[in-house]
N, C-alpha and C. Protein backbone atom coordinates (compact mmCIF):
# COMPACT_ATOMS: atom_id res chain seq x y z
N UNK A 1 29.49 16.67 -7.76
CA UNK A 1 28.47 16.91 -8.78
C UNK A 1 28.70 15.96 -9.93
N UNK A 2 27.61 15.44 -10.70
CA UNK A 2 27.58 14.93 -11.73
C UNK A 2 27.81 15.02 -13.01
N UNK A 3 28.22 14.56 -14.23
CA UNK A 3 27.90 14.57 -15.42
C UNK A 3 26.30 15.27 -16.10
N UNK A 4 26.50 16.29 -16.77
CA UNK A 4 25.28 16.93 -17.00
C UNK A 4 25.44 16.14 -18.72
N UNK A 5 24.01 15.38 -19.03
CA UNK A 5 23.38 14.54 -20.00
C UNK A 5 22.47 14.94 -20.51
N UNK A 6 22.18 15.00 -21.26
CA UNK A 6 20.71 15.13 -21.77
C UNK A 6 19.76 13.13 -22.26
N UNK A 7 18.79 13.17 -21.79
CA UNK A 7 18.00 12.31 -21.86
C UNK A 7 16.60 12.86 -22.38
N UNK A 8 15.73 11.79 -22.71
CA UNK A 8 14.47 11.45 -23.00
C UNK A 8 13.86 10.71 -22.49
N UNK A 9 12.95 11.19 -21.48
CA UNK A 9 11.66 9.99 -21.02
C UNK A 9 10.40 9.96 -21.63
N UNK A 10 9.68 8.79 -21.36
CA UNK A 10 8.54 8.53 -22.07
C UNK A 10 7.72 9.68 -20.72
N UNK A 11 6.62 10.21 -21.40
CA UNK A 11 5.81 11.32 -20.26
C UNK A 11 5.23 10.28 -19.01
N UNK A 12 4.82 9.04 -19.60
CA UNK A 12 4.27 8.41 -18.26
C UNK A 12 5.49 8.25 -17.09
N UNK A 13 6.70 7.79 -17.61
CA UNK A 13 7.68 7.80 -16.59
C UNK A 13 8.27 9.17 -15.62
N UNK A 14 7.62 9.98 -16.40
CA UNK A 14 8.53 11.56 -16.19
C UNK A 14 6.61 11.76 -14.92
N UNK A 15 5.92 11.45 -15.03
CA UNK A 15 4.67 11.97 -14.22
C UNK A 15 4.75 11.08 -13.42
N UNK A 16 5.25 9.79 -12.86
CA UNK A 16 5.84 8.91 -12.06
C UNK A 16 6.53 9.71 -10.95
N UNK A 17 8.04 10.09 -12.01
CA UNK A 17 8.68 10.80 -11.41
C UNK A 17 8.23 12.12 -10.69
N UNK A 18 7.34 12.69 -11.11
CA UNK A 18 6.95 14.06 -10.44
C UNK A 18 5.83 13.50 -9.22
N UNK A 19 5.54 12.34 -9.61
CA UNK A 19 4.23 12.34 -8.34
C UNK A 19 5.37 11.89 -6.88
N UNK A 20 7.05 11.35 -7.65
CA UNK A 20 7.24 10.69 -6.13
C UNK A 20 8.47 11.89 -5.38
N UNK A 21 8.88 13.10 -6.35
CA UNK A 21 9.12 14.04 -5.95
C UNK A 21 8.22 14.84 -5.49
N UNK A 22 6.87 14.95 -5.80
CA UNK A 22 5.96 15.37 -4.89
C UNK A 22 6.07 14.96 -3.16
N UNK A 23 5.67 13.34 -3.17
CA UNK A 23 5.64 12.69 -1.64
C UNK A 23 6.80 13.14 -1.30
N UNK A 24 8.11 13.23 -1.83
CA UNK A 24 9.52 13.82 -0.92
C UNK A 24 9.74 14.98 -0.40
N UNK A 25 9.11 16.05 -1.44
CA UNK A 25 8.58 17.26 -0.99
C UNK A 25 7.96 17.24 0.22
N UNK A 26 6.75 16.71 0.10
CA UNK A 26 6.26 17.00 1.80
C UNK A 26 6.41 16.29 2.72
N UNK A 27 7.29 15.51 2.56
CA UNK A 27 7.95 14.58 4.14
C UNK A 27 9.05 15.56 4.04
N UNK A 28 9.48 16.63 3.16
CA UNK A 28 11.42 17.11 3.57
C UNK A 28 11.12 18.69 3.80
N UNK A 29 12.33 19.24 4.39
CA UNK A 29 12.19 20.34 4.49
C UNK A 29 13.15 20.91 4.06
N UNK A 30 14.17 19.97 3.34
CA UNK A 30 14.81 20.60 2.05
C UNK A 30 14.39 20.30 0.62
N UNK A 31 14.57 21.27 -0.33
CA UNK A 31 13.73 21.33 -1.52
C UNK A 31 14.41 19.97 -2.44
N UNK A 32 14.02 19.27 -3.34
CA UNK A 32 14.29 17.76 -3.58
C UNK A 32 14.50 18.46 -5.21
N UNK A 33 15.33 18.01 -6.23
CA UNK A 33 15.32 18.20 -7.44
C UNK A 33 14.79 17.57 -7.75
N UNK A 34 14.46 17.43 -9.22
CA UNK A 34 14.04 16.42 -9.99
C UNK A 34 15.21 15.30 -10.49
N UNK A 35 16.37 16.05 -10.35
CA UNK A 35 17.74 15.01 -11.00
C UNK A 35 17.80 14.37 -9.33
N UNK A 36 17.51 14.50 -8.92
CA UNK A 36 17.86 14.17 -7.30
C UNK A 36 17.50 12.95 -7.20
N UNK A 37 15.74 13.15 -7.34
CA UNK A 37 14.88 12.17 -7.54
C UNK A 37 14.53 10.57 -8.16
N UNK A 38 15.84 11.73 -9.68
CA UNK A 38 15.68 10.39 -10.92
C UNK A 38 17.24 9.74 -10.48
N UNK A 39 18.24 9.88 -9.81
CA UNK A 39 19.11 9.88 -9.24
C UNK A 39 18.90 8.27 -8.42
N UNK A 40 18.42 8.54 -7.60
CA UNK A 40 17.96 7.83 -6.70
C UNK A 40 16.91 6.62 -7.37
N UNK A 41 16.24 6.62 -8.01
CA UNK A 41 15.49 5.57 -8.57
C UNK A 41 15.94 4.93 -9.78
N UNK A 42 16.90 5.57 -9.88
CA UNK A 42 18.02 4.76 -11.21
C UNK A 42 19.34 3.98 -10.73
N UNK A 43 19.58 4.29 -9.02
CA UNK A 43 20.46 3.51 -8.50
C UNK A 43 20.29 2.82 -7.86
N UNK A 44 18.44 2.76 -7.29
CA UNK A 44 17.74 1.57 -6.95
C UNK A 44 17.79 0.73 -7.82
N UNK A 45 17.29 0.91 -8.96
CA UNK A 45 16.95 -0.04 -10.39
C UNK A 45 18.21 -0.93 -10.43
N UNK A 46 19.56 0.37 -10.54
CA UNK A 46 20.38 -0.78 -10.81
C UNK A 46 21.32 -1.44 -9.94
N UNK A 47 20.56 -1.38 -8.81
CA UNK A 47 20.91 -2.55 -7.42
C UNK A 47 20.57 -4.09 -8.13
N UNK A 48 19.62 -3.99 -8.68
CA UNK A 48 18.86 -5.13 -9.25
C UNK A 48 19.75 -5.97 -10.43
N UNK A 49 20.58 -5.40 -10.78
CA UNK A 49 21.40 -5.87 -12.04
C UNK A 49 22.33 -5.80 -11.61
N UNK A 50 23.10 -7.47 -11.93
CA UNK A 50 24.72 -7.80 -11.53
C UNK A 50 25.25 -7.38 -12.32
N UNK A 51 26.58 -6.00 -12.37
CA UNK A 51 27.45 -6.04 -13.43
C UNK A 51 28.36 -6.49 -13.35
């Protein structure tokens, strides 16, 4: 388990996020969080950046 954070998203990013936890929802038949979600598209992102 992770570090529990508190953050702030802008609402357009956070309705992003809910439309693509939506599509995961109905391709899965286990229930998907939302930290799950933002999880995963924040460790895509930072595939993209050499540290």
């Amino acid at each position: 388990m992770g570090d529990r954070i508190t953050i702030v998203l802008d609402s357009q990013n956070v309705e992003k996020l809910r439309n693509i936890q939506a599509k995961m929802i109905r391709t899965s038949p286990k229930s998907i969080s939302f930290s799950h979600v933002l999880n995963l598209v924040v460790s895509e992102g930072l595939k993209k950046f050499k540290a």
